[in-house]
N, C-alpha and C. Protein backbone atom coordinates (compact mmCIF):
# COMPACT_ATOMS: atom_id res chain seq x y z
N UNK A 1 8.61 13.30 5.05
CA UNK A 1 7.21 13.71 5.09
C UNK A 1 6.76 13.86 6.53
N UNK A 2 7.38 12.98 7.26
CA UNK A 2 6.78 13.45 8.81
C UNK A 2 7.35 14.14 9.79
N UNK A 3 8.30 14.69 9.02
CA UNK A 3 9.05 15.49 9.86
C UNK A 3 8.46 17.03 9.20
N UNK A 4 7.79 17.39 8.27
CA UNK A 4 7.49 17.70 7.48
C UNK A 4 5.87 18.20 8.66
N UNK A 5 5.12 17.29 9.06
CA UNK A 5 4.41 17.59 9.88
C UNK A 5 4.68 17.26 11.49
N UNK A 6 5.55 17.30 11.19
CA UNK A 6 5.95 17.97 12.91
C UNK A 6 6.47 16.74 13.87
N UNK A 7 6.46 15.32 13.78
CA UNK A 7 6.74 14.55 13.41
C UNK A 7 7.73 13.54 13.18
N UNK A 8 8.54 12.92 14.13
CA UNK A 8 9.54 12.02 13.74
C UNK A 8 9.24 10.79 12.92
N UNK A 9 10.13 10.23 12.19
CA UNK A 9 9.48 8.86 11.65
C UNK A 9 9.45 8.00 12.47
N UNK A 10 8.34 7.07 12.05
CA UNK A 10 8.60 5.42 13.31
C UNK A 10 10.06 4.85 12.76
N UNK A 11 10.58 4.02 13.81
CA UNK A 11 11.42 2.80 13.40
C UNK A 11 10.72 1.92 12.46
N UNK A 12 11.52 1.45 11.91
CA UNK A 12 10.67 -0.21 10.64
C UNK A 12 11.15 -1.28 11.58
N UNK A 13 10.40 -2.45 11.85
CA UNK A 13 10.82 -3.40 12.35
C UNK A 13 12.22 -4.10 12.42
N UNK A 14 12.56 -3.84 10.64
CA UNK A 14 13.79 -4.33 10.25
C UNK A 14 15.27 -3.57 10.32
N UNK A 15 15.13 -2.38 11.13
CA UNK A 15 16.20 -1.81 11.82
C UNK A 15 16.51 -2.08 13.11
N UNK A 16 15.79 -3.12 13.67
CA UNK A 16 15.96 -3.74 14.95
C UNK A 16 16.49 -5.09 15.19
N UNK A 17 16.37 -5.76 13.70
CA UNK A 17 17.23 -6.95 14.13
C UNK A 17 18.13 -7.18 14.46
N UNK A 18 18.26 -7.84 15.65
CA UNK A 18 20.03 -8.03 16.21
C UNK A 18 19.99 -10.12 16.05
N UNK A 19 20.93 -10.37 16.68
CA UNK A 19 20.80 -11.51 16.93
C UNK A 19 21.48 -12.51 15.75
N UNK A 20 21.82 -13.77 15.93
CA UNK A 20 22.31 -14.25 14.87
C UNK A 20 22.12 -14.11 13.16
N UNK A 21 22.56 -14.23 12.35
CA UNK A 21 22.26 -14.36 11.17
C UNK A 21 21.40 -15.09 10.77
N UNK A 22 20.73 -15.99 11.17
CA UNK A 22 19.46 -16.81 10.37
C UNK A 22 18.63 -15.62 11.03
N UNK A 23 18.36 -14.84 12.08
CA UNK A 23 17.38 -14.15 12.20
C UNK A 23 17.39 -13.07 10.50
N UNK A 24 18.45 -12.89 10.40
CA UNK A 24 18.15 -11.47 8.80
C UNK A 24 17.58 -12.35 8.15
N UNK A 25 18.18 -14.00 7.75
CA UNK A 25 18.03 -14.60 6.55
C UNK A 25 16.49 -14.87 6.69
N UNK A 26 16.11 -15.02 7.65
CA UNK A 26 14.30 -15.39 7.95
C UNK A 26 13.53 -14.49 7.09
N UNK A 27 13.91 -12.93 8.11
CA UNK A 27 13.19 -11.83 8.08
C UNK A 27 13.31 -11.74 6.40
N UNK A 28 14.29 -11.99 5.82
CA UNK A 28 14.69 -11.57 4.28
C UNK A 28 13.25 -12.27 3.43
N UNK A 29 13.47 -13.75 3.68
CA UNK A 29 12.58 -14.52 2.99
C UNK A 29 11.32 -14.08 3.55
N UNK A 30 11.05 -13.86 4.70
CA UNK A 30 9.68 -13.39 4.87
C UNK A 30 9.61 -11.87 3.93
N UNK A 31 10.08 -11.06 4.00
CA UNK A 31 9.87 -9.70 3.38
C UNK A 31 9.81 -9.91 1.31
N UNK A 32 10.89 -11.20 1.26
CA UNK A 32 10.94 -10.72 0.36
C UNK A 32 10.05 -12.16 -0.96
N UNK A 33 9.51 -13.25 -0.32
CA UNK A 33 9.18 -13.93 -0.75
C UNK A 33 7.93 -14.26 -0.05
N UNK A 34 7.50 -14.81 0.69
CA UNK A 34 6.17 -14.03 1.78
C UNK A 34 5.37 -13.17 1.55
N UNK A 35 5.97 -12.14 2.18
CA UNK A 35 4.66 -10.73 1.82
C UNK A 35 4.38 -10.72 0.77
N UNK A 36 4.78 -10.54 -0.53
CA UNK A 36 4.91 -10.38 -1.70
C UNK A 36 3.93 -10.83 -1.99
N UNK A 37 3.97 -12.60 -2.22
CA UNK A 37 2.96 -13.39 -2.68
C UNK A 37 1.66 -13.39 -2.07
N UNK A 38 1.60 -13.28 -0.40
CA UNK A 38 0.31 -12.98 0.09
C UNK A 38 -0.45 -12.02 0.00
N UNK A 39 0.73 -10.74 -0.32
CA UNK A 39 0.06 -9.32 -0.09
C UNK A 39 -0.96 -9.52 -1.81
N UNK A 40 0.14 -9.79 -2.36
CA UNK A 40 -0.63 -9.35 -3.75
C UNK A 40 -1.91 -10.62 -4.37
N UNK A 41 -1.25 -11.77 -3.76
CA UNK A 41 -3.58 -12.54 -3.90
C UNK A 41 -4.26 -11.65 -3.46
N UNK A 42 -4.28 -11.29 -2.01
CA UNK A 42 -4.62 -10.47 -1.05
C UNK A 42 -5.40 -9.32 -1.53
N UNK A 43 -4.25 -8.03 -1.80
CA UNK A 43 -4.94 -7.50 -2.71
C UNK A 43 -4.80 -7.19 -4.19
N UNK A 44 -4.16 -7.50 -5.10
CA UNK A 44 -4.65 -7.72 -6.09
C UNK A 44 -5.44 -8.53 -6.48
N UNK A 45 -4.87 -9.45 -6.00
CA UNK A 45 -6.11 -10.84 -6.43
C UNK A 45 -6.98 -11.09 -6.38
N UNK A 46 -7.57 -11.03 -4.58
CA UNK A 46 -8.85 -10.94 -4.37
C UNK A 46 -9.54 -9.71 -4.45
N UNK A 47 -8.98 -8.67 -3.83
CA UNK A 47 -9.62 -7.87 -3.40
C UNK A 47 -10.05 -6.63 -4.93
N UNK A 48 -8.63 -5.99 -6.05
CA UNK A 48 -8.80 -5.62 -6.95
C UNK A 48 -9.83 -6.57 -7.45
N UNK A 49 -9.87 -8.24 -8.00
CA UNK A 49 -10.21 -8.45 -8.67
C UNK A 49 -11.88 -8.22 -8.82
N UNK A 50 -11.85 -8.33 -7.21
CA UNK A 50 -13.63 -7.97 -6.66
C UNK A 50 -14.16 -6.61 -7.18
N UNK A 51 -13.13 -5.69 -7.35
CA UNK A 51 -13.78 -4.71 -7.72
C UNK A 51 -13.55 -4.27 -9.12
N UNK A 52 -12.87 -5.09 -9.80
CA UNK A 52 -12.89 -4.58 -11.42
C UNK A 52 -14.25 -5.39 -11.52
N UNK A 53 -14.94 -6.27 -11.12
CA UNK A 53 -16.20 -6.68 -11.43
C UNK A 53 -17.71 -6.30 -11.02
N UNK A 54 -17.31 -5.10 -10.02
CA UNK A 54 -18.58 -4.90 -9.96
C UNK A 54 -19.12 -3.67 -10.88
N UNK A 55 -19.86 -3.12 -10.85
CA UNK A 55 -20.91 -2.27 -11.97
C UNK A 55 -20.01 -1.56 -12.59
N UNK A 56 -20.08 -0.86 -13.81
CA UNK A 56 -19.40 -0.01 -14.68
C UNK A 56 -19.83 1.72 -14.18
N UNK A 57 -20.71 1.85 -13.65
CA UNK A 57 -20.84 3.10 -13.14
C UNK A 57 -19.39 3.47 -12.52
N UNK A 58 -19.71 5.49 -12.81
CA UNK A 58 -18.43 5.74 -11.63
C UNK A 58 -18.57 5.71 -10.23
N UNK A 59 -20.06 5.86 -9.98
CA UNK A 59 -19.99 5.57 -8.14
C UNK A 59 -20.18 4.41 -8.13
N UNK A 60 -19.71 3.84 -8.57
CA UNK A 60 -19.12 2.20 -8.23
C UNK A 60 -19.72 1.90 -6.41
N UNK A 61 -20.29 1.48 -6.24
CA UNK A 61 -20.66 1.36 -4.74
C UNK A 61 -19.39 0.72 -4.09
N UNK A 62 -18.84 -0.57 -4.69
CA UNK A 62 -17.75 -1.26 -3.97
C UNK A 62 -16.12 -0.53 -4.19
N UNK A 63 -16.50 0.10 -4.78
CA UNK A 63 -15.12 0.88 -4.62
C UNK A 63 -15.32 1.92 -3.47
N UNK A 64 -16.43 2.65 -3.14
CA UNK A 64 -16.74 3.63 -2.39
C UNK A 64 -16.34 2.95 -0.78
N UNK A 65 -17.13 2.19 -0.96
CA UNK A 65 -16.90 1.38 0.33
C UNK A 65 -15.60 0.88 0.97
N UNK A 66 -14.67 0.05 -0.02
CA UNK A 66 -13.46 -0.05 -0.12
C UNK A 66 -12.63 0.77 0.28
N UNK A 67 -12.74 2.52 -0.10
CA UNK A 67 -11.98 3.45 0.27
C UNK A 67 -12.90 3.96 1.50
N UNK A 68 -14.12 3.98 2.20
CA UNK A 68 -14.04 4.38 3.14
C UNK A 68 -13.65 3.50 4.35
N UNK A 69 -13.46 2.31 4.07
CA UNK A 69 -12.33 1.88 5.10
C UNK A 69 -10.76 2.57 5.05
N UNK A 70 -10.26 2.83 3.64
CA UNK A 70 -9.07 3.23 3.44
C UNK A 70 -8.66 4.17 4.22
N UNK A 71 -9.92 4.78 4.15
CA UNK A 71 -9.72 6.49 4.73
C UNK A 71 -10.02 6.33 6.65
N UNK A 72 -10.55 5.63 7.32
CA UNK A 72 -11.21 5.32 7.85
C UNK A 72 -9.99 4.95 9.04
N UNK A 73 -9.62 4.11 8.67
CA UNK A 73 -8.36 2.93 8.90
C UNK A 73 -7.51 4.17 9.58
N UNK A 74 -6.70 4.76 9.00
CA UNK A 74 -5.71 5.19 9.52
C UNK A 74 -6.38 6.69 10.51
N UNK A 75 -7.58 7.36 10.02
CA UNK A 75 -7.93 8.04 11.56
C UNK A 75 -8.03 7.23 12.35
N UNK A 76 -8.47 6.27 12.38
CA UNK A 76 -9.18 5.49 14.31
C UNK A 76 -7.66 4.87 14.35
N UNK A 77 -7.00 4.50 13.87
CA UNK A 77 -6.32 3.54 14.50
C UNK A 77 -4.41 4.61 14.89
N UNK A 78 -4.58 5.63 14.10
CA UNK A 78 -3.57 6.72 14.59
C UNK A 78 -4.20 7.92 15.05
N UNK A 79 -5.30 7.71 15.88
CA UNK A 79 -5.71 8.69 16.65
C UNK A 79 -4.81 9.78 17.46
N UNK A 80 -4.79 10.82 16.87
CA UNK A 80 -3.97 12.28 16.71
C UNK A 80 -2.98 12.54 16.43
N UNK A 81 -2.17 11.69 15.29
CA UNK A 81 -1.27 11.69 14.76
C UNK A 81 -1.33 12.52 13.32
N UNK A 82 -1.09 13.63 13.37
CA UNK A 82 -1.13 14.91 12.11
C UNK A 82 -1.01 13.95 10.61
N UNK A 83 0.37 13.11 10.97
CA UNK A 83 0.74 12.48 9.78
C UNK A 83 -0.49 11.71 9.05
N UNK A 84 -1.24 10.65 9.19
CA UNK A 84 -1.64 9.58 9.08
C UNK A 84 -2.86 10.35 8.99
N UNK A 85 -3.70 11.37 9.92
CA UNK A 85 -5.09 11.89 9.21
C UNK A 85 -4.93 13.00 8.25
N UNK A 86 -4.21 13.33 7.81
CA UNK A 86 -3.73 14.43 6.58
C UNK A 86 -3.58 13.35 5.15
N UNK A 87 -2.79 12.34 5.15
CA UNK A 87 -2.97 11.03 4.16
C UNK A 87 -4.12 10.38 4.19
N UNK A 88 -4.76 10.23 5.18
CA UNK A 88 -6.53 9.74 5.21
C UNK A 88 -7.03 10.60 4.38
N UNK A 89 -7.16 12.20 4.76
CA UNK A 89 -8.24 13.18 3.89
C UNK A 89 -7.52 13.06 2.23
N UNK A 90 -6.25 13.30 2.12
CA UNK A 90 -5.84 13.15 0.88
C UNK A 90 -6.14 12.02 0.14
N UNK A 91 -6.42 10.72 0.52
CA UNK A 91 -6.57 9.67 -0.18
C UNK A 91 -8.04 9.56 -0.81
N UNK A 92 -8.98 10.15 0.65
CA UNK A 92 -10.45 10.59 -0.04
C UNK A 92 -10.64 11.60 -0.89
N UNK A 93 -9.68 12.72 -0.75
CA UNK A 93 -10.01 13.94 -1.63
C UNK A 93 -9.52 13.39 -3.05
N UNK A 94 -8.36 12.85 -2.81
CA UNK A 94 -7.74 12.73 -4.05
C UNK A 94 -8.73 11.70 -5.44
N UNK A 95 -9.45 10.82 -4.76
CA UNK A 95 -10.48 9.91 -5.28
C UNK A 95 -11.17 10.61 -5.91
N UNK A 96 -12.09 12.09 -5.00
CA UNK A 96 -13.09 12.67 -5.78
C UNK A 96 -12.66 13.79 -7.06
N UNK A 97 -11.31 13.87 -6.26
CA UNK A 97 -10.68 14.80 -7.66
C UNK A 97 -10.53 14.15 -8.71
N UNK A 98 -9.95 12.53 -8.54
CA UNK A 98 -9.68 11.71 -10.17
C UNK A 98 -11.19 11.02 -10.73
N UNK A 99 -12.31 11.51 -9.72
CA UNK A 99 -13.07 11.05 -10.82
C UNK A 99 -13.65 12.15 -11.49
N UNK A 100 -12.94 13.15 -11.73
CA UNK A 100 -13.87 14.49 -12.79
C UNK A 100 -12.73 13.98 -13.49
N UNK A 101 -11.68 13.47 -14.16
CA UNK A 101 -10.64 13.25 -14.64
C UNK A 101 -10.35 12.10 -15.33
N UNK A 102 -10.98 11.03 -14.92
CA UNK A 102 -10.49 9.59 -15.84
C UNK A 102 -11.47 9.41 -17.09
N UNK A 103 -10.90 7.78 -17.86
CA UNK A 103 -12.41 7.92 -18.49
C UNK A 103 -12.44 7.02 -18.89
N UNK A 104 -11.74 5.97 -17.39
CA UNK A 104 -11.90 4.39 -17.24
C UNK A 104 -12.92 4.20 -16.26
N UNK A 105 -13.42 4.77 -14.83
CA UNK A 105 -13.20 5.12 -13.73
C UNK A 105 -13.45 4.14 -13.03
N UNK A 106 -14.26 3.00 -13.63
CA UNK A 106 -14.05 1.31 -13.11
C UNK A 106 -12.73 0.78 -12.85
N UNK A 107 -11.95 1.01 -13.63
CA UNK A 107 -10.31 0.54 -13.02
C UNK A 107 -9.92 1.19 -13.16
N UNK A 108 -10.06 2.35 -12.70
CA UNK A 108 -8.81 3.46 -12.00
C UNK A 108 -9.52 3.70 -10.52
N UNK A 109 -10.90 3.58 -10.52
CA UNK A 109 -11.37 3.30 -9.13
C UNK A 109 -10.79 1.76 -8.62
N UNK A 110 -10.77 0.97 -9.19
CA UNK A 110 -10.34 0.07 -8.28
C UNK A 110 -9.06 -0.26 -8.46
N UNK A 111 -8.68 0.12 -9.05
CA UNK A 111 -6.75 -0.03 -8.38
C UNK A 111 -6.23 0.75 -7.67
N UNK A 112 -7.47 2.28 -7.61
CA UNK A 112 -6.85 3.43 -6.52
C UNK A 112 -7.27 2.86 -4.88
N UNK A 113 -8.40 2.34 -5.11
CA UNK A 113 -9.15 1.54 -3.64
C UNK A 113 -8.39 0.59 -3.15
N UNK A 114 -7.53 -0.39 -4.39
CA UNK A 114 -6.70 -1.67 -3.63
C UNK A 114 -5.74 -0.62 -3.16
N UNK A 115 -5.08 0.03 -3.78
CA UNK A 115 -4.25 0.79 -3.32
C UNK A 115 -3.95 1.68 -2.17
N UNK A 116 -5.31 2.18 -2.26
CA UNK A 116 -5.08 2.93 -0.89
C UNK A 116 -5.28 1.86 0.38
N UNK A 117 -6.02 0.72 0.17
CA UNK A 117 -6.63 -0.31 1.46
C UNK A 117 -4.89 -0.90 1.73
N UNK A 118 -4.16 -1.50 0.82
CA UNK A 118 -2.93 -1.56 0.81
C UNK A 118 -1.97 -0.91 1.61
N UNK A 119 -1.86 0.63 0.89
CA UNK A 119 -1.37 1.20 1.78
C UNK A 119 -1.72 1.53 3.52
N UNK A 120 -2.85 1.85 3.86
CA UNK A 120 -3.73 1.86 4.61
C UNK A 120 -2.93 0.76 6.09
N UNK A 121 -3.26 -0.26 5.33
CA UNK A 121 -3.26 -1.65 6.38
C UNK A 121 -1.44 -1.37 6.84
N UNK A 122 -0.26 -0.66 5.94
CA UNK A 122 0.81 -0.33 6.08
C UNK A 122 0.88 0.61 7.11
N UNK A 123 0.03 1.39 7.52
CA UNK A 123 0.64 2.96 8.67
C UNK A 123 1.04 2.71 9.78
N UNK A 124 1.18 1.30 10.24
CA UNK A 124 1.62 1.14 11.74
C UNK A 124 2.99 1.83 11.44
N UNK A 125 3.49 1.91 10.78
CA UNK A 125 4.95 2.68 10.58
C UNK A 125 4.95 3.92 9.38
N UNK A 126 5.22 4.85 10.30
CA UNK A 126 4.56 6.00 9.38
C UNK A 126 5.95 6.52 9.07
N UNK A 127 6.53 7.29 7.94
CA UNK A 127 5.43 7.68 6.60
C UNK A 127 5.43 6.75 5.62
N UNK A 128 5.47 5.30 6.21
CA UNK A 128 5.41 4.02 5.29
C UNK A 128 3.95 4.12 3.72
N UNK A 129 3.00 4.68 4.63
CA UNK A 129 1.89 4.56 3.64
C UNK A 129 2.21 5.00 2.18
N UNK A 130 2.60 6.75 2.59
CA UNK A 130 2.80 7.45 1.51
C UNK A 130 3.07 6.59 0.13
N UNK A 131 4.52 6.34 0.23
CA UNK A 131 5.45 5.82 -1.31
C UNK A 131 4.54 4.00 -1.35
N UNK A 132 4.28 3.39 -0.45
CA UNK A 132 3.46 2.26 -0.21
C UNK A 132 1.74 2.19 -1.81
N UNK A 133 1.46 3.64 -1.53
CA UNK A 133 0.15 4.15 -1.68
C UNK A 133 0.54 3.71 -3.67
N UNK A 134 2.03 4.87 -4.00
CA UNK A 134 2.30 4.74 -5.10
C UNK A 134 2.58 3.38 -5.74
N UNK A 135 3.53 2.28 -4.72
CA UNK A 135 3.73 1.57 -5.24
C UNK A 135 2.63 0.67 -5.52
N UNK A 136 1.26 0.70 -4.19
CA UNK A 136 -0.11 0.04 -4.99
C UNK A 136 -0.58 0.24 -6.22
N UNK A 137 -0.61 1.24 -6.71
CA UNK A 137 -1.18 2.29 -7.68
C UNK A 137 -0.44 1.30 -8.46
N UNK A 138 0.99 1.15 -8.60
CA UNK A 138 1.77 0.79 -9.85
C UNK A 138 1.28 -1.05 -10.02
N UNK A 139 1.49 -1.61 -9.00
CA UNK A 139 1.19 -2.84 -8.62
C UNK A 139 -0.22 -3.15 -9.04
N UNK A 140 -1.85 -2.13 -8.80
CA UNK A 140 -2.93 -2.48 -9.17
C UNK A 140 -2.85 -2.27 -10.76
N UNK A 141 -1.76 -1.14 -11.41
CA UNK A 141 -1.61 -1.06 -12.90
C UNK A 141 -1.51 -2.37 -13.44
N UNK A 142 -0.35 -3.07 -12.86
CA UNK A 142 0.17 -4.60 -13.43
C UNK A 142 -0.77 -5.58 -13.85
N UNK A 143 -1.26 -5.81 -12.46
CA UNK A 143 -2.24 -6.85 -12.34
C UNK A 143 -3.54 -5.99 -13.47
N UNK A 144 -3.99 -5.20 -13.65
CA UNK A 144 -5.25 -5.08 -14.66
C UNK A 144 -4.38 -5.08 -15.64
N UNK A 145 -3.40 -4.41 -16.24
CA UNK A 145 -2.71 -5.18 -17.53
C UNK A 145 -2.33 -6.50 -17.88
N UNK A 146 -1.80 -7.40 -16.95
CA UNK A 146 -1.75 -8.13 -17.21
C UNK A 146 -2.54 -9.41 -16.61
N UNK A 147 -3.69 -9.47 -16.65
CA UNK A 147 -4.81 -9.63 -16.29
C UNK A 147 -4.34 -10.82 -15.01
N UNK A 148 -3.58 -10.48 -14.13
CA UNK A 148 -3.15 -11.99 -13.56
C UNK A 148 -2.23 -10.90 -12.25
N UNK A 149 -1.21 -12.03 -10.96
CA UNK A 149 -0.95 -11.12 -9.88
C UNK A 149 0.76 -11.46 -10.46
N UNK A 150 1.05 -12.67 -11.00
CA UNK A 150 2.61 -13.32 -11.47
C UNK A 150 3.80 -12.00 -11.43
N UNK A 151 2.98 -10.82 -11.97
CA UNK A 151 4.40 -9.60 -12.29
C UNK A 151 4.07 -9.06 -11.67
N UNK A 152 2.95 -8.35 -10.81
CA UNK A 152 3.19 -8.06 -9.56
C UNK A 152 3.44 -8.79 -8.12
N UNK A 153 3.45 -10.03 -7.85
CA UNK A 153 4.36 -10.19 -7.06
C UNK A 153 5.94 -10.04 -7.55
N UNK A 154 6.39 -10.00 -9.32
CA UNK A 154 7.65 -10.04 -8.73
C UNK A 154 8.18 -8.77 -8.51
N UNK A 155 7.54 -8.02 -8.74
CA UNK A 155 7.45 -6.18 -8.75
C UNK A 155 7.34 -5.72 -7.02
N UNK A 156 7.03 -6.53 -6.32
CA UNK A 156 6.52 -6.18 -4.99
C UNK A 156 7.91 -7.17 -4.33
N UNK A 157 8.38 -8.20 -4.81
CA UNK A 157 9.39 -8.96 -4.22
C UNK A 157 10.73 -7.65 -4.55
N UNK A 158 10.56 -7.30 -5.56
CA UNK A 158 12.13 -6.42 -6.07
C UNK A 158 12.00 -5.38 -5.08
N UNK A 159 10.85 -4.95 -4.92
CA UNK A 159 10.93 -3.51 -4.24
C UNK A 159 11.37 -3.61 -2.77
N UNK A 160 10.34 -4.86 -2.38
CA UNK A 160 11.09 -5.41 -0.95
C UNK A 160 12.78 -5.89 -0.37
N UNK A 161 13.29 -6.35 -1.58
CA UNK A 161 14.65 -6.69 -2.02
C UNK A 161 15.66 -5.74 -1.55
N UNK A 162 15.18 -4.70 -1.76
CA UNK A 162 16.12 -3.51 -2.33
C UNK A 162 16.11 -2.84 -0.93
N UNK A 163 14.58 -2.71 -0.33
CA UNK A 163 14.49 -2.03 1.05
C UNK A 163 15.07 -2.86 2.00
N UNK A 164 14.65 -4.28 2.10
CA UNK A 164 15.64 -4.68 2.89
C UNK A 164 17.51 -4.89 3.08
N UNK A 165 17.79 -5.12 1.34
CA UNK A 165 19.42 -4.58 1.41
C UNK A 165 19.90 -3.50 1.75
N UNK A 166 18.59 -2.27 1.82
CA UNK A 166 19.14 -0.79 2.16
C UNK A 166 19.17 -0.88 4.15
N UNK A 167 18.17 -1.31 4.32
CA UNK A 167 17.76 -1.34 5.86
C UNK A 167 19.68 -2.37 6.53
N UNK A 168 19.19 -3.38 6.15
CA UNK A 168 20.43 -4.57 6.16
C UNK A 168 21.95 -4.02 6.61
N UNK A 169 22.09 -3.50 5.12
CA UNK A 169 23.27 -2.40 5.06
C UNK A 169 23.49 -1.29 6.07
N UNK A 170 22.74 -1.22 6.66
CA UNK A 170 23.11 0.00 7.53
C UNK A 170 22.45 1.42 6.84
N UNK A 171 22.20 1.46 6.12
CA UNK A 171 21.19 2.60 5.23
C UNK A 171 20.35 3.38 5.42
N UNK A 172 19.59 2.68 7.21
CA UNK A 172 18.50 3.48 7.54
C UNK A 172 18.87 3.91 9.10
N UNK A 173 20.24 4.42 8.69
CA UNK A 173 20.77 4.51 10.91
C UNK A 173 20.57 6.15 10.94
């Protein structure tokens, strides 16, 4: 995708580890038991849960708000980077397009808002957001089905699992 706009990808942190082996085994448990559990109180927990509760309207005020940080976030903080303000406008456009379209729009607005804030807080490494964005989306699905964060952290631990055995492996040279 970012080569796509003109564009090299960033490095991921985790193609840089050198150094003994307890350094991977750290980084592992942090990526893969760590983030997981914090990200998803974080935002599923707190942050979705804040907004499946506020008003049933579709301009939901706290969802609005929610995504204009989303959108917000990655212009100021990747100031003139093609990649990162082209996924900003898409994340806002894409909002106003799914609400002529749902016909939940209380929780599909707020699992698209955790989702994008999610992804969002991800762009220091770009085109991290993008597939990030989807896997919120799938992750805010969980947690409102199953009214709790338990299967999405382990949904967010597997996915981390897998990226770091790919990174690990040599997968991302």
């Amino acid at each position: 995708i970012a080569l796509e706009f003109g564009e090299k990808p960033d490095d991921h942190p985790l193609t840089r580890v050198t150094g003994p082996v307890v350094h991977r085994i750290l980084l592992t448990i942090q990526a893969v038991v760590a983030a997981p559990l914090v990200e998803e109180i974080l935002f599923r927990g707190l942050l979705l849960g804040w907004l499946l509760r506020g008003a049933s309207r579709p301009e939901e005020q706290r969802v609005w708000c929610v995504l204009s940080v989303a959108v917000a976030y990655p212009l100021i903080t990747a100031w003139g980077a093609i990649g990162p303000a082209v996924f900003a406008v898409l994340l806002g456009a894409g909002w106003v397009a799914l609400q002529h379209v749902v016909r939940n729009p209380r929780t599909v607005g707020a699992v698209y808002a955790s989702a994008a804030v999610f992804a969002t807080i991800h762009s220091s490494v770009w085109p991290s957001p993008v597939p990030l964005f989807v896997l919120g989306l799938g992750l805010g699905w969980v947690t409102a089905r199953t009214n709790g964060v338990v299967a999405a952290v382990v949904v967010h631990a597997l996915f981390n699992a897998v990226s770091v055995l790919f990174v690990l492996s040599g997968g991302a040279k």
